[in-house]
PDB file of N, CA and C in Angstrom:
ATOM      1  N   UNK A   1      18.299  17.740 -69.189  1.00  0.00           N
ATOM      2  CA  UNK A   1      19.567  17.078 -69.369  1.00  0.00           C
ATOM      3  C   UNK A   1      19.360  15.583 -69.542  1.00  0.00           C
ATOM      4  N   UNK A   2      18.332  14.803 -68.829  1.00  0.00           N
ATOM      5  CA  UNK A   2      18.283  13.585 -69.413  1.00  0.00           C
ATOM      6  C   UNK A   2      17.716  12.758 -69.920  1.00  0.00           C
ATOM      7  N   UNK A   3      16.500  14.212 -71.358  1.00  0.00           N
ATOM      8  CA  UNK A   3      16.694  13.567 -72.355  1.00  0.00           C
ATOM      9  C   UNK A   3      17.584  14.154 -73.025  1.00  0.00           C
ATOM     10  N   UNK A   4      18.431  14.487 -73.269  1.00  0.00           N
ATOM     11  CA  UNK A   4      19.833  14.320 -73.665  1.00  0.00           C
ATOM     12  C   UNK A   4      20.088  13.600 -73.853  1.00  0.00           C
ATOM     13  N   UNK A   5      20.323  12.678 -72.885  1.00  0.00           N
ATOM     14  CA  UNK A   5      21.390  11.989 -72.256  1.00  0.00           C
ATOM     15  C   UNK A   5      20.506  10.955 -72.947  1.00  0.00           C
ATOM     16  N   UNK A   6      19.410  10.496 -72.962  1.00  0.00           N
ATOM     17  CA  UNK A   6      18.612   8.833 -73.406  1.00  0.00           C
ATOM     18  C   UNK A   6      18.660   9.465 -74.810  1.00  0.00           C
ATOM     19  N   UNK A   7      18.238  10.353 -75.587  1.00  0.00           N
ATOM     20  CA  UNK A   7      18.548  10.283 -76.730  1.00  0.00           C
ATOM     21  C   UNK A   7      20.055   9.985 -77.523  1.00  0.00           C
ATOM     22  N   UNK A   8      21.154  10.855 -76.687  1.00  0.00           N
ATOM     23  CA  UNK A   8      22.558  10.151 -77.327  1.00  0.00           C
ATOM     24  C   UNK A   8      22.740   8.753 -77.221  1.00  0.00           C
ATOM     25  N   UNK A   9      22.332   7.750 -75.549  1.00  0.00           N
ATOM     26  CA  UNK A   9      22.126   6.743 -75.724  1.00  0.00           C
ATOM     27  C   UNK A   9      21.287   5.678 -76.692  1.00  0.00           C
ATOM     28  N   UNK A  10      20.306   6.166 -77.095  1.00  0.00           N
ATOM     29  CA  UNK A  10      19.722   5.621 -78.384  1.00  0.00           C
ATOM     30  C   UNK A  10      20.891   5.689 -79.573  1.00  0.00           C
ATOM     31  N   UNK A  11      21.230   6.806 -79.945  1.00  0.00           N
ATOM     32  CA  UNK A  11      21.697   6.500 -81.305  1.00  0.00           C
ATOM     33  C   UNK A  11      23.321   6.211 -80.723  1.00  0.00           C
ATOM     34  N   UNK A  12      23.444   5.796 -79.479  1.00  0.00           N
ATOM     35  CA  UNK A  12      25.028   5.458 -79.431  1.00  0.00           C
ATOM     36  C   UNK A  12      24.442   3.975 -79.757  1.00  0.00           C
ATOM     37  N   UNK A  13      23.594   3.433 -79.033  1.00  0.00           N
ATOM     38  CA  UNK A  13      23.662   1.945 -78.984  1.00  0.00           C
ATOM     39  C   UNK A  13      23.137   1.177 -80.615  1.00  0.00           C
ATOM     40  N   UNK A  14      22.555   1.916 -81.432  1.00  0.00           N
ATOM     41  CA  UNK A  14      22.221   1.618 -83.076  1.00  0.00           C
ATOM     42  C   UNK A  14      23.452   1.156 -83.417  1.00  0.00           C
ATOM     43  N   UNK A  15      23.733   0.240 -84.002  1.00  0.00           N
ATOM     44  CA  UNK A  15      24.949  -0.660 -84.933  1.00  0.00           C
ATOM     45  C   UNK A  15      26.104  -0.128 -83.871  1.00  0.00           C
ATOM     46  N   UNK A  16      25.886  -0.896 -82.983  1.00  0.00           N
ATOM     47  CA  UNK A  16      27.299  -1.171 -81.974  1.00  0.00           C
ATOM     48  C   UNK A  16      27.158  -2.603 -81.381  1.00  0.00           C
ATOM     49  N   UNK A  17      28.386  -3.002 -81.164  1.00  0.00           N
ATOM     50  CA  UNK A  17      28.418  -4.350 -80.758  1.00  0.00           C
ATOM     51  C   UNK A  17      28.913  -4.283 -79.423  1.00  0.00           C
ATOM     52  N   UNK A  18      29.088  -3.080 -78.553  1.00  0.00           N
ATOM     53  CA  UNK A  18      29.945  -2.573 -77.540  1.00  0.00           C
ATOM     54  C   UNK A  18      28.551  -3.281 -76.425  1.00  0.00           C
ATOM     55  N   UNK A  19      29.049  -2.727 -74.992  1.00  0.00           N
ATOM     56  CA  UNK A  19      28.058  -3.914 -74.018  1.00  0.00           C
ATOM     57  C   UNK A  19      27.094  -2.647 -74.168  1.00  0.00           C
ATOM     58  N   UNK A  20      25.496  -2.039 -73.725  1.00  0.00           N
ATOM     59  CA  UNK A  20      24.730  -1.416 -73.032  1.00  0.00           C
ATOM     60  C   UNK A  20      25.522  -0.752 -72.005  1.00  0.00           C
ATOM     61  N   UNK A  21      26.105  -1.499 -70.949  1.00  0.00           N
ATOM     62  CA  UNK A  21      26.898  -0.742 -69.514  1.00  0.00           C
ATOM     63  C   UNK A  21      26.960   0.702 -70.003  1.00  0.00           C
ATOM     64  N   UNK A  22      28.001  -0.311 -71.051  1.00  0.00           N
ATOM     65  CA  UNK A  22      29.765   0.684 -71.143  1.00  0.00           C
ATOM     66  C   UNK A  22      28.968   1.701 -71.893  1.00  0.00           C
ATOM     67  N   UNK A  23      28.043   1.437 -72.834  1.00  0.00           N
ATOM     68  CA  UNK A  23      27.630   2.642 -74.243  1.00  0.00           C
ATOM     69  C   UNK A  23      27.162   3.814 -73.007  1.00  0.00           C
ATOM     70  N   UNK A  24      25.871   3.184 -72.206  1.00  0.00           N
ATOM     71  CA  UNK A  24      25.068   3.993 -70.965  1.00  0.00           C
ATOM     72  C   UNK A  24      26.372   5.216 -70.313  1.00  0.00           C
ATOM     73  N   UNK A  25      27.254   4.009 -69.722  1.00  0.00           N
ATOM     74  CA  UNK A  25      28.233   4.993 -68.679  1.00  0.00           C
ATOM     75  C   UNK A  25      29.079   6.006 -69.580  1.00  0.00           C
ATOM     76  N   UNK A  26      29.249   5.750 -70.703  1.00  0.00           N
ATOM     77  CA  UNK A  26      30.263   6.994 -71.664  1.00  0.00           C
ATOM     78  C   UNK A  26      29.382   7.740 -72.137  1.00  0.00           C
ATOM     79  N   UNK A  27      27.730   7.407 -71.988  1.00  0.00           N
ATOM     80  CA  UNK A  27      27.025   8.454 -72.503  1.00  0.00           C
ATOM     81  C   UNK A  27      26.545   9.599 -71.325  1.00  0.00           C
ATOM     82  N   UNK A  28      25.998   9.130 -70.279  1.00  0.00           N
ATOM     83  CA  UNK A  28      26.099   9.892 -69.205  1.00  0.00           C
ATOM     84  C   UNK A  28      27.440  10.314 -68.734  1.00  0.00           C
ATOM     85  N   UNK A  29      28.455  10.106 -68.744  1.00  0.00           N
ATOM     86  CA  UNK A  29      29.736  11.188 -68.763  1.00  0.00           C
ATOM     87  C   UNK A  29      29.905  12.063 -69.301  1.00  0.00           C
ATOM     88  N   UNK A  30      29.187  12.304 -70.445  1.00  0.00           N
ATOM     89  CA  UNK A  30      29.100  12.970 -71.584  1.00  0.00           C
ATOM     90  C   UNK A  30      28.414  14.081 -71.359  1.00  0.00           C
ATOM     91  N   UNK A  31      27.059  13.438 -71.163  1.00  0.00           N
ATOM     92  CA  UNK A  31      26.453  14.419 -70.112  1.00  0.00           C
ATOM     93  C   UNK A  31      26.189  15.659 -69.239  1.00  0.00           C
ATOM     94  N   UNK A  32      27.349  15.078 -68.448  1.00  0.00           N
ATOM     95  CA  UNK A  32      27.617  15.397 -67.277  1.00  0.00           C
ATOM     96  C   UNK A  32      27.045  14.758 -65.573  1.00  0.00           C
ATOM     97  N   UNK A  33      26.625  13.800 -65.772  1.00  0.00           N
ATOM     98  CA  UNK A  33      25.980  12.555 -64.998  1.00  0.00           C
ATOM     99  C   UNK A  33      27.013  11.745 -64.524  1.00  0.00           C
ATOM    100  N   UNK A  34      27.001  11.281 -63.625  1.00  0.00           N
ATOM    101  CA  UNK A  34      28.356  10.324 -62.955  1.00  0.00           C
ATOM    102  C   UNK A  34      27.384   9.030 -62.816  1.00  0.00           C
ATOM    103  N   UNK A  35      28.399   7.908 -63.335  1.00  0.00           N
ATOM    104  CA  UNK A  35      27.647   6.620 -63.186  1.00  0.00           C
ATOM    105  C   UNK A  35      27.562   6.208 -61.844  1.00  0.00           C
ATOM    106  N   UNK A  36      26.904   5.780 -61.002  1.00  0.00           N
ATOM    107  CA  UNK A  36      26.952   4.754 -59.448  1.00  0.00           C
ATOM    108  C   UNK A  36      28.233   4.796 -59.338  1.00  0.00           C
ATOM    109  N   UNK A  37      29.187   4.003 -59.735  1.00  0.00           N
ATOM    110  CA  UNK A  37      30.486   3.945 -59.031  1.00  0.00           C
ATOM    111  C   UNK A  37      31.461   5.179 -58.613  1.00  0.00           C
ATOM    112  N   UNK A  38      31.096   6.416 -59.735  1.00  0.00           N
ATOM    113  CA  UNK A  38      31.866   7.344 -59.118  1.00  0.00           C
ATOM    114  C   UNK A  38      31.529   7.787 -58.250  1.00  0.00           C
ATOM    115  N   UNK A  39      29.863   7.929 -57.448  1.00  0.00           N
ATOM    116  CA  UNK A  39      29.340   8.259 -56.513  1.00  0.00           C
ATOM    117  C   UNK A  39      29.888   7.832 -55.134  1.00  0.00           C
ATOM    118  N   UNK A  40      30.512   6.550 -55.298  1.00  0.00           N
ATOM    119  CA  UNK A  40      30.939   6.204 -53.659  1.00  0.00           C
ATOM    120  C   UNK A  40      31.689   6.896 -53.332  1.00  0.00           C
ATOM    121  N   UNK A  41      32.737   8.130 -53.751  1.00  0.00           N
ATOM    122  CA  UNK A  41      33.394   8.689 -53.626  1.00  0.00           C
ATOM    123  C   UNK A  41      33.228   9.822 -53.152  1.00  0.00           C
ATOM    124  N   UNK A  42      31.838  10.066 -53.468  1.00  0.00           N
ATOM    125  CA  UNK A  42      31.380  11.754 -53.156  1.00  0.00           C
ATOM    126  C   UNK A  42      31.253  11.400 -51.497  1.00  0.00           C
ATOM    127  N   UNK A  43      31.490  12.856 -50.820  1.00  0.00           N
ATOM    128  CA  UNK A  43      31.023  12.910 -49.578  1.00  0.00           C
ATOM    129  C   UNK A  43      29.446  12.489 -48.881  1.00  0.00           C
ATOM    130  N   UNK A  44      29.446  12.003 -47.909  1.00  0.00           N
ATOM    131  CA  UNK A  44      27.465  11.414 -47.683  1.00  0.00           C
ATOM    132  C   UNK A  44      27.071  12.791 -47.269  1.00  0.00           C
ATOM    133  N   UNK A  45      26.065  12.988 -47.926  1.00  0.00           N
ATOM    134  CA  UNK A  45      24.912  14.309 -48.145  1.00  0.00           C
ATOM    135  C   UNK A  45      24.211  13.705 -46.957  1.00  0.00           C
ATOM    136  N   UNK A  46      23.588  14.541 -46.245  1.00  0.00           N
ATOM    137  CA  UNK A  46      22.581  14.307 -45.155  1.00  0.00           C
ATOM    138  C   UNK A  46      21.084  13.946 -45.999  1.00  0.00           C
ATOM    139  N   UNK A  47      20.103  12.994 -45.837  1.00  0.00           N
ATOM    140  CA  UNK A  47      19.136  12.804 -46.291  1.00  0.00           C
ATOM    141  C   UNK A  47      17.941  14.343 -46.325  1.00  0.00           C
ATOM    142  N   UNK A  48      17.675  13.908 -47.376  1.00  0.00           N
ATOM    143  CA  UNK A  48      16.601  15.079 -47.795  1.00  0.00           C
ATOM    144  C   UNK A  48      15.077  15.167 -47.063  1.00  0.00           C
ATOM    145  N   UNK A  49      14.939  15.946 -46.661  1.00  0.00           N
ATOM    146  CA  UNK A  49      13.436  15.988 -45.874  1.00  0.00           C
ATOM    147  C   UNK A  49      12.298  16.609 -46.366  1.00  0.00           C
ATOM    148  N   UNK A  50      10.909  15.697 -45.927  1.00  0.00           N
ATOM    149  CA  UNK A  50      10.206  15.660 -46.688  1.00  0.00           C
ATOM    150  C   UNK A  50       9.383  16.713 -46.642  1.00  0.00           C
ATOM    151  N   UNK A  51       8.502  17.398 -47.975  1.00  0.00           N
ATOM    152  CA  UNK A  51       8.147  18.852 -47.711  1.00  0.00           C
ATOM    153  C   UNK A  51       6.541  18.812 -47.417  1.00  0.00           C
ATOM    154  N   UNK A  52       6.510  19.120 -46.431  1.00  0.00           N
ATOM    155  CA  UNK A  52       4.466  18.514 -45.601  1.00  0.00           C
ATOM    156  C   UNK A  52       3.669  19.472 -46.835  1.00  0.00           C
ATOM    157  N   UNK A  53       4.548  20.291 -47.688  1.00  0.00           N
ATOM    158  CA  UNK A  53       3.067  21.482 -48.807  1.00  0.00           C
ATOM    159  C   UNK A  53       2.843  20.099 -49.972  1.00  0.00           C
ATOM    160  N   UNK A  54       3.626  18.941 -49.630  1.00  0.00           N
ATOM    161  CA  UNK A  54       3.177  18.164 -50.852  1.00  0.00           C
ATOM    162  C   UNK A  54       2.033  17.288 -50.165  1.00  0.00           C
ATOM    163  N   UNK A  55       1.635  17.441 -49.097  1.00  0.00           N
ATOM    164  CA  UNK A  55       0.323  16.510 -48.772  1.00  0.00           C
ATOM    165  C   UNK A  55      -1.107  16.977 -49.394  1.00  0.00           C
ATOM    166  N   UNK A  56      -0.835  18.406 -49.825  1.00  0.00           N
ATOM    167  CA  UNK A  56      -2.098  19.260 -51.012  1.00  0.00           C
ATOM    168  C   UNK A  56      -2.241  17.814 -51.864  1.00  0.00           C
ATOM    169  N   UNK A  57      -0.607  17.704 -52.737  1.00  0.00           N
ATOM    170  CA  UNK A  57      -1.180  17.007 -54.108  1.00  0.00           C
ATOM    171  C   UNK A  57      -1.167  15.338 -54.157  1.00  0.00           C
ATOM    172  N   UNK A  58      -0.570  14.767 -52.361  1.00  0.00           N
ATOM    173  CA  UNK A  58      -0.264  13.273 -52.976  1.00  0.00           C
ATOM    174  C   UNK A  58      -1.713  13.023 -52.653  1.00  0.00           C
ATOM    175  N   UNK A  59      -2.124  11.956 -52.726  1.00  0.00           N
ATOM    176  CA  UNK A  59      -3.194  10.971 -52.236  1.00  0.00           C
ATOM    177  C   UNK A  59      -2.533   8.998 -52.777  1.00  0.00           C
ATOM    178  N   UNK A  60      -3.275   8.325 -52.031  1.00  0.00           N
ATOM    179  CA  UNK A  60      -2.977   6.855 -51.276  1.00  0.00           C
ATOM    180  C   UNK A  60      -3.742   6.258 -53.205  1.00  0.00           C
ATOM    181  N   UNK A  61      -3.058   6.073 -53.678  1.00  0.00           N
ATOM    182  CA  UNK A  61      -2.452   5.270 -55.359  1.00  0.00           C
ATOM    183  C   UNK A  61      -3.580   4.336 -55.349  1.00  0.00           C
ATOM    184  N   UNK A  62      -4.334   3.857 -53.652  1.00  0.00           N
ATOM    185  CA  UNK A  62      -5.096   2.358 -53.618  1.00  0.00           C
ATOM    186  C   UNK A  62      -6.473   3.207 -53.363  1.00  0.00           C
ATOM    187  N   UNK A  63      -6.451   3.901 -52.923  1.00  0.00           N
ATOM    188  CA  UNK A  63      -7.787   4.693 -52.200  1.00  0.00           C
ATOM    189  C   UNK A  63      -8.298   5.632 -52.839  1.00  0.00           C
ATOM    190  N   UNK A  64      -7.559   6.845 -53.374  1.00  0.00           N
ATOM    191  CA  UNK A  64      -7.186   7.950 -53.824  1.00  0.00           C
ATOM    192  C   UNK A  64      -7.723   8.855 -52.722  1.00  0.00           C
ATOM    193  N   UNK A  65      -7.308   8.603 -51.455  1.00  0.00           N
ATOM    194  CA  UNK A  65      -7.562   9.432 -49.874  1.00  0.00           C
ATOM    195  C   UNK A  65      -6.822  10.321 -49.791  1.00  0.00           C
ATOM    196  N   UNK A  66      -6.564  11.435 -49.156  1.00  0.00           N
ATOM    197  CA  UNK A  66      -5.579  12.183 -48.629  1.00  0.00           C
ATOM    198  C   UNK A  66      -4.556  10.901 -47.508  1.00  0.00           C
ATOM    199  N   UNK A  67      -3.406  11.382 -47.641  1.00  0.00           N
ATOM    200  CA  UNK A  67      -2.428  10.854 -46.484  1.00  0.00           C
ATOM    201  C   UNK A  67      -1.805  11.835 -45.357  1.00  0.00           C
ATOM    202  N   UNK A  68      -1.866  11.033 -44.741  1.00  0.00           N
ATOM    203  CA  UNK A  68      -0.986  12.077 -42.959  1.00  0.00           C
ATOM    204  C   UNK A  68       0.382  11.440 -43.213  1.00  0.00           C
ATOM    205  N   UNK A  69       1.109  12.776 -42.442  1.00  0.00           N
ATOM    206  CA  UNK A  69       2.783  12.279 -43.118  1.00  0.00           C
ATOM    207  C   UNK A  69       3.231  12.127 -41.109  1.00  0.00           C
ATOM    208  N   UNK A  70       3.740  11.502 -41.120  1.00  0.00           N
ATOM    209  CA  UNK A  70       4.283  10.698 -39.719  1.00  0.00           C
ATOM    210  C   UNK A  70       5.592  11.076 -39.628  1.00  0.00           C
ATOM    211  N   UNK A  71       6.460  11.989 -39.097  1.00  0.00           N
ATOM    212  CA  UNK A  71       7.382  12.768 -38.834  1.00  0.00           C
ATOM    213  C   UNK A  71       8.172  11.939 -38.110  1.00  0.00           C
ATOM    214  N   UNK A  72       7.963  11.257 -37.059  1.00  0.00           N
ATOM    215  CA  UNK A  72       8.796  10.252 -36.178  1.00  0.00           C
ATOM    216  C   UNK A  72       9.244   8.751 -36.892  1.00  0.00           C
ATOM    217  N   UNK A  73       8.167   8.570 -38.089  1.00  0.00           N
ATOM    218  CA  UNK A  73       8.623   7.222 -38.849  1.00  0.00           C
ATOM    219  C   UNK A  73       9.013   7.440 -40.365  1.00  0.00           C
ATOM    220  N   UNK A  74       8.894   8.725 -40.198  1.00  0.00           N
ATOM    221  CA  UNK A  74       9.099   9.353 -41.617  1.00  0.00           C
ATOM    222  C   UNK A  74       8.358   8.014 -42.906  1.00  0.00           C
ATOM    223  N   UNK A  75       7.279   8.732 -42.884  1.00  0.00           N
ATOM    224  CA  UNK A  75       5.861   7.846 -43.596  1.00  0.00           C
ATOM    225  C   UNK A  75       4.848   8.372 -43.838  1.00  0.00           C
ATOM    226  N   UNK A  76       4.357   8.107 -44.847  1.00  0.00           N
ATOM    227  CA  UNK A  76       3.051   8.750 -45.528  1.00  0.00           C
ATOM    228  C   UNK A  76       1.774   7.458 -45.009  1.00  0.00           C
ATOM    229  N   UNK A  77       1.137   8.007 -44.321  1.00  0.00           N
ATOM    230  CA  UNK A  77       0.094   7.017 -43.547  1.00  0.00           C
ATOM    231  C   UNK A  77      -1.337   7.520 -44.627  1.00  0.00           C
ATOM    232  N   UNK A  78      -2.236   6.035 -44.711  1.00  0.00           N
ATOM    233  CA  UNK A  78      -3.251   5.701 -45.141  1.00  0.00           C
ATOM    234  C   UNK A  78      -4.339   5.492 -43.909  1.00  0.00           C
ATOM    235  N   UNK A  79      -5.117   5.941 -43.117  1.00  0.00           N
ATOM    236  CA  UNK A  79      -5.972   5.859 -41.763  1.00  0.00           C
ATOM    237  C   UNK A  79      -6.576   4.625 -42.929  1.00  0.00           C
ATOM    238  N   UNK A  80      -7.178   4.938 -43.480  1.00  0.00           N
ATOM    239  CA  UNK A  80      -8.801   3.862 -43.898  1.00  0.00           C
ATOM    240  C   UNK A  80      -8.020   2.566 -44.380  1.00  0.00           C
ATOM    241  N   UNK A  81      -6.998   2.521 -45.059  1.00  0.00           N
ATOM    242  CA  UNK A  81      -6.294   1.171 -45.049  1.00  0.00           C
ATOM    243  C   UNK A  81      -5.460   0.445 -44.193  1.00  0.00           C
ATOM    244  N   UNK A  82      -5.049   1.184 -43.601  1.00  0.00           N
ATOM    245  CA  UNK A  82      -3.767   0.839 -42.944  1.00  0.00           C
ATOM    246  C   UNK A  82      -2.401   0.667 -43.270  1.00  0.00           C
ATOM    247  N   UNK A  83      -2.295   1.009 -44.089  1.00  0.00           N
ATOM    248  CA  UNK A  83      -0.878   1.371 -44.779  1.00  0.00           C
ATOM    249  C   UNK A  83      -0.046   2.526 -44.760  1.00  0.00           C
ATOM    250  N   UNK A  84       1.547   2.425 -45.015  1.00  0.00           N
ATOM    251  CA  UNK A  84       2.315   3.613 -44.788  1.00  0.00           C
ATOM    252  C   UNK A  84       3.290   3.486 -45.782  1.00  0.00           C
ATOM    253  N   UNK A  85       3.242   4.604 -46.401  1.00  0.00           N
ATOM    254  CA  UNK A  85       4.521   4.661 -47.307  1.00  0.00           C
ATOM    255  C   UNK A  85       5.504   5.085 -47.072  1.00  0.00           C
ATOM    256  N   UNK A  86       6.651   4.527 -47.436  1.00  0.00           N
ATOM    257  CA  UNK A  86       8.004   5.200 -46.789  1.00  0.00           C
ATOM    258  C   UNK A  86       8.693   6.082 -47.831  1.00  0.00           C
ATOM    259  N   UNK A  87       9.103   6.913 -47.194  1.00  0.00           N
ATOM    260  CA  UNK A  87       9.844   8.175 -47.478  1.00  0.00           C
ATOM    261  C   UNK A  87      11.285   8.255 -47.642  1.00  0.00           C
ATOM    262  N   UNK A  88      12.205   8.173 -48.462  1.00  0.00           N
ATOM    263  CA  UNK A  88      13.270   7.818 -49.058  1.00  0.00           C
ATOM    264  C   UNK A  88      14.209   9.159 -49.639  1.00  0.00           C
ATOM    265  N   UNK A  89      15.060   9.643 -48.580  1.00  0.00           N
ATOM    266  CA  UNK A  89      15.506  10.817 -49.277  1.00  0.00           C
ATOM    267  C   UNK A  89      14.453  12.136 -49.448  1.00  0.00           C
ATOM    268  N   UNK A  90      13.362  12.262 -48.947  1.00  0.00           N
ATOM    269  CA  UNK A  90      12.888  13.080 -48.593  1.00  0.00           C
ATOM    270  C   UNK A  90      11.810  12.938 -49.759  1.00  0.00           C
ATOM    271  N   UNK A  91      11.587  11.903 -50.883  1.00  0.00           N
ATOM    272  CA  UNK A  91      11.205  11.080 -52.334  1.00  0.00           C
ATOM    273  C   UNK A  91       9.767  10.178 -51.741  1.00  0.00           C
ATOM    274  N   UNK A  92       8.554  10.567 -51.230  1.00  0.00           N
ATOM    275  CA  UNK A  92       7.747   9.663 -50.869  1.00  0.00           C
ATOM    276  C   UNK A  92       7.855   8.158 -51.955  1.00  0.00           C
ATOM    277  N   UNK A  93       7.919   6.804 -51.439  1.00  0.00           N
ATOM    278  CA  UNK A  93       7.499   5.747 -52.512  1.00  0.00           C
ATOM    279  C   UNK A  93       6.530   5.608 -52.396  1.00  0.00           C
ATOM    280  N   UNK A  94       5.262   5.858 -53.253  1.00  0.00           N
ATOM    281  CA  UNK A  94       4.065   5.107 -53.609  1.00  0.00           C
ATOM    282  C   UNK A  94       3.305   4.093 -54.168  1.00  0.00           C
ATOM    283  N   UNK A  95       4.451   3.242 -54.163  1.00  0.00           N
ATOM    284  CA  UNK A  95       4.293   1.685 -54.873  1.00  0.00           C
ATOM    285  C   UNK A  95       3.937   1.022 -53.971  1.00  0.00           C
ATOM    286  N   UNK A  96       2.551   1.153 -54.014  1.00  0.00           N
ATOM    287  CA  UNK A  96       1.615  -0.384 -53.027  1.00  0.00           C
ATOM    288  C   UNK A  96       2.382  -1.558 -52.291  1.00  0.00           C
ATOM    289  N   UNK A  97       3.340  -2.194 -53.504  1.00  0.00           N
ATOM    290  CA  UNK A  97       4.285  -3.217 -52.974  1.00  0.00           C
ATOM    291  C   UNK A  97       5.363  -2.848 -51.987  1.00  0.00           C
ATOM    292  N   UNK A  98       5.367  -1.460 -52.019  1.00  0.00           N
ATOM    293  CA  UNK A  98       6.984  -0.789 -50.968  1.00  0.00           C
ATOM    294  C   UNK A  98       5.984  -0.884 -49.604  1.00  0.00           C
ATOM    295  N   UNK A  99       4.879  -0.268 -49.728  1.00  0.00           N
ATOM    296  CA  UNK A  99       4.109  -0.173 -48.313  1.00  0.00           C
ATOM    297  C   UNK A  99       3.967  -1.579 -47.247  1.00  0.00           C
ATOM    298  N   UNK A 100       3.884  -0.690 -45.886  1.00  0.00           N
ATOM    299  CA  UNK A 100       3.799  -1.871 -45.166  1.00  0.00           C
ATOM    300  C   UNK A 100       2.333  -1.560 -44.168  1.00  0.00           C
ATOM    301  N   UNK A 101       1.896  -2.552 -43.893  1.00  0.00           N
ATOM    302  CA  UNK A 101       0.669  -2.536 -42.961  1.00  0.00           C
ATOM    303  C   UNK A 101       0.610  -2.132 -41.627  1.00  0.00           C
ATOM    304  N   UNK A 102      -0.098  -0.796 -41.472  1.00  0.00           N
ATOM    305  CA  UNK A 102       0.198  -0.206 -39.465  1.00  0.00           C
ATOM    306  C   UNK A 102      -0.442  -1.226 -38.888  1.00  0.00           C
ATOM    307  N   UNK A 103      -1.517  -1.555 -39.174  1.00  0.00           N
ATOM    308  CA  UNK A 103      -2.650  -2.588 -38.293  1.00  0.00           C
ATOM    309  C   UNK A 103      -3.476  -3.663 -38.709  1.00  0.00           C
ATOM    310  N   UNK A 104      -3.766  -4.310 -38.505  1.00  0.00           N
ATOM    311  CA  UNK A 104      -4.906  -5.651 -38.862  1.00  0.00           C
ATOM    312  C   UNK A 104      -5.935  -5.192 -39.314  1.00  0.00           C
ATOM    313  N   UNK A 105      -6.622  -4.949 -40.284  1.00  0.00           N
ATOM    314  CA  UNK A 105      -7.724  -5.010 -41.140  1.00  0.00           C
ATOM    315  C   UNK A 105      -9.049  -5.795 -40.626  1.00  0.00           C
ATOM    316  N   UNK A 106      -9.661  -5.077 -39.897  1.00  0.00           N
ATOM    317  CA  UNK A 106     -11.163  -5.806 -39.450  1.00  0.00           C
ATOM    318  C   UNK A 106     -12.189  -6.137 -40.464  1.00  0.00           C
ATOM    319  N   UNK A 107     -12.510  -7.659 -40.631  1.00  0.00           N
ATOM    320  CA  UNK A 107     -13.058  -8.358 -42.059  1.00  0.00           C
ATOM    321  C   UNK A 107     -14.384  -8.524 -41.733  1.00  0.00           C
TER     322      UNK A 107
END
């Protein structure tokens, strides 16, 4: 469904003078996609939890280590670096820059 949805947006936005937003949000309506704003409306979903059979395929983006998943901080831990990735909707982030440091690094 969304390439669908980026392909109608391509040829909506070709020879239009209309904003990006507006072309984006009437194309995902179209869809069937709700833009951000209609979302505040929906009821809050309980956060999604994270599934431990994906520790088979992730590994640490900086290391390429296996990671331990931390249930109480909900975090994907790095032992040999010291780093933890946080877990977002049940969505591990693996962007180096999202991670934060468990401990001091002995130099």
């Amino acid at each position: 469904m969304l390439s669908g949805a980026r392909g109608r947006l391509a040829s909506a936005l070709q020879g239009t003078s209309a904003a990006p937003y507006a072309v984006a949000c009437r194309c995902l309506h179209a869809s069937g996609s709700r833009p951000l704003a209609d979302q505040s409306s929906k009821t809050e979903e309980p956060p999604r939890a994270f599934d431990p059979a994906l520790l088979e395929f992730l590994v640490c983006p900086l290391s390429k280590k296996p990671l331990r998943y931390e249930a109480s901080t909900n975090e994907l831990i790095n032992e040999d670096l010291g780093i933890a990735y946080p877990i977002i909707d049940g969505i591990p982030n693996m962007i180096p820059q999202a991670a934060r440091m468990t401990h001091q690094s002995k130099k």
